[in-house]
N, C-alpha and C. Protein backbone atom coordinates (compact mmCIF):
# COMPACT_ATOMS: atom_id res chain seq x y z
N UNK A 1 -22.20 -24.14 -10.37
CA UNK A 1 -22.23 -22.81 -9.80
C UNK A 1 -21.15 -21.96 -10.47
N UNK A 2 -21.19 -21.02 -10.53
CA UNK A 2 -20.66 -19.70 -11.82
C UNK A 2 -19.54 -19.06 -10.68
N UNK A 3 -18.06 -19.33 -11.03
CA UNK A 3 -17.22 -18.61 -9.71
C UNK A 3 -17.45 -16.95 -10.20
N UNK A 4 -17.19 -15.88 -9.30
CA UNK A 4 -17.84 -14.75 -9.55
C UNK A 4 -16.32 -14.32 -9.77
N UNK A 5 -15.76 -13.30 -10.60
CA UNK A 5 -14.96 -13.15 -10.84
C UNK A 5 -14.48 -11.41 -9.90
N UNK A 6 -13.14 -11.35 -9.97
CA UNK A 6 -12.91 -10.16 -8.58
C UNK A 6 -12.57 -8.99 -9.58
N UNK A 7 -13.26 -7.70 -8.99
CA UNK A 7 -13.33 -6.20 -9.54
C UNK A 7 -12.03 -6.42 -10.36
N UNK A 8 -11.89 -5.22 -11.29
CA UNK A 8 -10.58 -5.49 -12.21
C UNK A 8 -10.22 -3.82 -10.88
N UNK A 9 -9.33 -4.03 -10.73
CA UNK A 9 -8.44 -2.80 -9.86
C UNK A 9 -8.12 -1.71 -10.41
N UNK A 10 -8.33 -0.54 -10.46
CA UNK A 10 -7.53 0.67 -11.06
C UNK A 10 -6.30 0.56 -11.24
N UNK A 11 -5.77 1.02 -12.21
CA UNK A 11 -4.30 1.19 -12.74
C UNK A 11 -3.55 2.14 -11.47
N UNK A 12 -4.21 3.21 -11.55
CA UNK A 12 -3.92 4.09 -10.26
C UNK A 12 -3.74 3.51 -9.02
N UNK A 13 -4.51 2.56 -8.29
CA UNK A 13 -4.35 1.83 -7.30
C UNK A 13 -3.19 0.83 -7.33
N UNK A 14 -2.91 0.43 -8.23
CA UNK A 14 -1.94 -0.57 -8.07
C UNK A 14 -0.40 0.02 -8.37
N UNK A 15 -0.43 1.34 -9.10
CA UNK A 15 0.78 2.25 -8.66
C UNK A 15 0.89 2.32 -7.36
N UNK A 16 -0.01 2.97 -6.79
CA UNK A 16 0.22 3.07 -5.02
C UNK A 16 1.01 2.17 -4.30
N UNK A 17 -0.46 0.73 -4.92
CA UNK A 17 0.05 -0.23 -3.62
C UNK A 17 1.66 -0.66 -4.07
N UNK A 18 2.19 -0.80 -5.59
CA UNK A 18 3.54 -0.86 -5.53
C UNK A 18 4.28 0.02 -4.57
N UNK A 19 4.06 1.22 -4.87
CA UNK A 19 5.09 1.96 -4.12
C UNK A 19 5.02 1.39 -2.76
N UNK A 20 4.28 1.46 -2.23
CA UNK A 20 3.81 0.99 -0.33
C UNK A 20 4.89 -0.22 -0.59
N UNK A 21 5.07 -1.41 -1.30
CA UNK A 21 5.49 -2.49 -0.92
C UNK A 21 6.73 -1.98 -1.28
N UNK A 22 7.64 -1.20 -1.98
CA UNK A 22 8.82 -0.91 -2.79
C UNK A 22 9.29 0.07 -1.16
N UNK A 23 8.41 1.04 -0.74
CA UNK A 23 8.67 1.64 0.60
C UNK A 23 8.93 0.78 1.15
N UNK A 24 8.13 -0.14 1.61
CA UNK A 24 8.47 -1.16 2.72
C UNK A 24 9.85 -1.75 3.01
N UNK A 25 9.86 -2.13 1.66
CA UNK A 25 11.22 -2.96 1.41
C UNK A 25 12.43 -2.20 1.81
N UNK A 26 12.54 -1.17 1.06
CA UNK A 26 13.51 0.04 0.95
C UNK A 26 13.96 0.23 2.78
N UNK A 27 12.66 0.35 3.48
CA UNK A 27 12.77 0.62 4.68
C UNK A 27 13.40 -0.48 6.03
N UNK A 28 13.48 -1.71 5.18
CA UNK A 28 14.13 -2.85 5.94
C UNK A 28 12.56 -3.37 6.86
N UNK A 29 11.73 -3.38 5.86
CA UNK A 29 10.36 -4.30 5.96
C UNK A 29 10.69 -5.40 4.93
N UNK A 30 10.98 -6.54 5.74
CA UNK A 30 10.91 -7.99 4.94
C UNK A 30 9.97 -8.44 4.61
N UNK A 31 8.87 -8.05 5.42
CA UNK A 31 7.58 -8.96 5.11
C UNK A 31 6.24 -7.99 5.39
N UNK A 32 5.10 -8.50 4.89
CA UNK A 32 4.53 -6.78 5.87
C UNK A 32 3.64 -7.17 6.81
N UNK A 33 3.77 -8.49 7.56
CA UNK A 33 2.98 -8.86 8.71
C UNK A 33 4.26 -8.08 9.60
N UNK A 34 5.62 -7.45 9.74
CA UNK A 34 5.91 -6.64 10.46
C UNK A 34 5.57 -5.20 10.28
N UNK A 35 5.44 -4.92 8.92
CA UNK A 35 5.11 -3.41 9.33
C UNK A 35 3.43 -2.99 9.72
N UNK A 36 2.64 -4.31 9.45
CA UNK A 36 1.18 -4.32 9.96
C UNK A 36 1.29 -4.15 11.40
N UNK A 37 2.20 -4.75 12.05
CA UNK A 37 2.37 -5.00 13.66
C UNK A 37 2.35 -3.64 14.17
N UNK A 38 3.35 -2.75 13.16
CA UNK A 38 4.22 -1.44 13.65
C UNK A 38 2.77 -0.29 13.56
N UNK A 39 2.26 -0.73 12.20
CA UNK A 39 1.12 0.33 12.13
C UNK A 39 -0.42 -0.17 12.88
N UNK A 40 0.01 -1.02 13.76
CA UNK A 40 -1.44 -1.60 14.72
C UNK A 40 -2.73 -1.95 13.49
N UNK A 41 -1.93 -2.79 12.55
CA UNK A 41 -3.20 -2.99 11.52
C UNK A 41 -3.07 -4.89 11.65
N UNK A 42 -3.64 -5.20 11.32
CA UNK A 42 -4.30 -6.45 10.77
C UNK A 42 -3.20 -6.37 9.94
N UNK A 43 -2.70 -8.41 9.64
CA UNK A 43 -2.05 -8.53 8.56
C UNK A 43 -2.43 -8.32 7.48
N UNK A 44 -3.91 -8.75 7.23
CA UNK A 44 -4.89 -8.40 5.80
C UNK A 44 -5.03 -7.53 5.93
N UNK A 45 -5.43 -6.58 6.66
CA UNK A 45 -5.27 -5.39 6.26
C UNK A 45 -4.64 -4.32 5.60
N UNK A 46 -3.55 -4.75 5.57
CA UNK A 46 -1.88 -4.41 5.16
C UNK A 46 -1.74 -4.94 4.05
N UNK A 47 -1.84 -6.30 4.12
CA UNK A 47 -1.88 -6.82 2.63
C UNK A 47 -2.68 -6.45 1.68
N UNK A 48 -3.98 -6.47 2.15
CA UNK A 48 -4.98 -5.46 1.16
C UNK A 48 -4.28 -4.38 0.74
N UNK A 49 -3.78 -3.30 1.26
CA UNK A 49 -3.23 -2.22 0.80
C UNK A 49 -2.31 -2.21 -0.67
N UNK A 50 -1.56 -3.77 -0.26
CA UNK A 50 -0.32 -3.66 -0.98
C UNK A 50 -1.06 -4.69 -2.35
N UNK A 51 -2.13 -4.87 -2.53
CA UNK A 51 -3.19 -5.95 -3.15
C UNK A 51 -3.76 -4.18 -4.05
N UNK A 52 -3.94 -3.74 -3.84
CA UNK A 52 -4.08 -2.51 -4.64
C UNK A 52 -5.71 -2.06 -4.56
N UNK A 53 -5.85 -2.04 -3.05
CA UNK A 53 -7.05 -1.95 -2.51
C UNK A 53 -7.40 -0.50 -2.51
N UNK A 54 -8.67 -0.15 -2.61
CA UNK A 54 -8.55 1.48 -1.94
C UNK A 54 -8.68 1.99 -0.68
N UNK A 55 -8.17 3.26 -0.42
CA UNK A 55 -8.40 2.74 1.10
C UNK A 55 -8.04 4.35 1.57
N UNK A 56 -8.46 4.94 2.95
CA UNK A 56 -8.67 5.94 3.03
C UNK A 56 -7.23 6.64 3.38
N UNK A 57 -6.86 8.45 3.37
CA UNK A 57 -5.83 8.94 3.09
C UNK A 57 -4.86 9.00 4.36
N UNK A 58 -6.17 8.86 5.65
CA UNK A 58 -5.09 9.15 6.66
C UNK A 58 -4.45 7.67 7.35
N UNK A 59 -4.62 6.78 6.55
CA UNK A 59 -4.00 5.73 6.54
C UNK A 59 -2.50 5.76 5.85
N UNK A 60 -2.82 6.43 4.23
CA UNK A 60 -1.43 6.50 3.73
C UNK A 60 -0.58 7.57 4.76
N UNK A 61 -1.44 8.21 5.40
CA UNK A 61 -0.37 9.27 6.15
C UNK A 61 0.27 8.89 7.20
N UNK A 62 -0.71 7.77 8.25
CA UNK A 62 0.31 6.57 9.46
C UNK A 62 1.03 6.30 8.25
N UNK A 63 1.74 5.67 7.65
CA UNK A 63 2.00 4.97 6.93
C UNK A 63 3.51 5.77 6.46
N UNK A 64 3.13 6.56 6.07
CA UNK A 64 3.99 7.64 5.53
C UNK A 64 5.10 8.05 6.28
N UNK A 65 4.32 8.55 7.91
CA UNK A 65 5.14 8.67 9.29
C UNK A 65 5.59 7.63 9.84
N UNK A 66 5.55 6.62 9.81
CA UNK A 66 6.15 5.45 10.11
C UNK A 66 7.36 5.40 9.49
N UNK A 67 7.05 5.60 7.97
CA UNK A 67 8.32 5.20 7.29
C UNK A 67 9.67 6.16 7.14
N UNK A 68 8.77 7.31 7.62
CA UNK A 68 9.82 8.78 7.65
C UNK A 68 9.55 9.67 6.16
N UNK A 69 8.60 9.45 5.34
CA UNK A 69 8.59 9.85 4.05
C UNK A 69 7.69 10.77 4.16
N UNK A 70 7.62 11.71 3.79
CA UNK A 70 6.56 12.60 2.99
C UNK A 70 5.84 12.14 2.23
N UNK A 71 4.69 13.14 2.18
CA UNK A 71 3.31 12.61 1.10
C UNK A 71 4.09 12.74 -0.45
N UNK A 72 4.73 13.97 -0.27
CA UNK A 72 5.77 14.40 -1.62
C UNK A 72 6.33 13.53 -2.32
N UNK A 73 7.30 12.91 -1.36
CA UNK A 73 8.27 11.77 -1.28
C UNK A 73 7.66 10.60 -2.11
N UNK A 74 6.41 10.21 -1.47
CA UNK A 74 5.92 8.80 -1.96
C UNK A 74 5.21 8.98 -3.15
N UNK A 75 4.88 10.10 -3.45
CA UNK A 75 3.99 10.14 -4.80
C UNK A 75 4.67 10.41 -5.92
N UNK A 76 5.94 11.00 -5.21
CA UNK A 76 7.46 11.10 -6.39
C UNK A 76 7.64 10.24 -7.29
N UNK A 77 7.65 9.23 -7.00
CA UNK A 77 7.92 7.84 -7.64
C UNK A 77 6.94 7.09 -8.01
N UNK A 78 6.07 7.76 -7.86
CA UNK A 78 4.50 7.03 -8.74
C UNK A 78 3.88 7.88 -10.40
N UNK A 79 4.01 6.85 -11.40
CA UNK A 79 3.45 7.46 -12.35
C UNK A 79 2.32 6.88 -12.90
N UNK A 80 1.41 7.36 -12.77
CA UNK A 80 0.19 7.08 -13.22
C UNK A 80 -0.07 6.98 -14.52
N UNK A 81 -1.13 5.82 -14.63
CA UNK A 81 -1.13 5.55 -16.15
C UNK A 81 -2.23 6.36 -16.49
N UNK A 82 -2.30 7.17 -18.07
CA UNK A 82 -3.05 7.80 -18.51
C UNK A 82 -4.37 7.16 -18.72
């Protein structure tokens, strides 16, 4: 049987999900089965995010308010690859 191999991820997406995990950290998130708790998500769920999943905006925005950051703030530090 042929293992099926997993989507190749956008470059763009996996800027994100860095930043999310680099936020986390920054924010005194050790792990992110606590900040899943904080944002009433699923641990996979969370982890998906930081897995460089796509995923809809008003999620990054809980997310955002949780951490105290602006949309500004978090996209500051993201550079997208051409």
């Amino acid at each position: 049987m042929e293992k099926k191999s997993s989507p190749q991820k956008e470059p763009e997406y996996i800027a994100i999900a860095n930043r999310l995990k680099s936020l986390r950290k920054e924010k005194g998130y050790k792990n992110y089965e606590h900040i899943a708790y904080d944002l009433e998500m699923s641990r996979s769920a969370y982890w998906r995010l930081e897995q460089g999943v796509n995923f809809e905006i008003k999620t990054l925005i809980k997310i955002c308010k949780l951490l105290k950051v602006s949309l500004a703030e978090f996209f500051k530090e993201i550079d997208l690859p051409e």
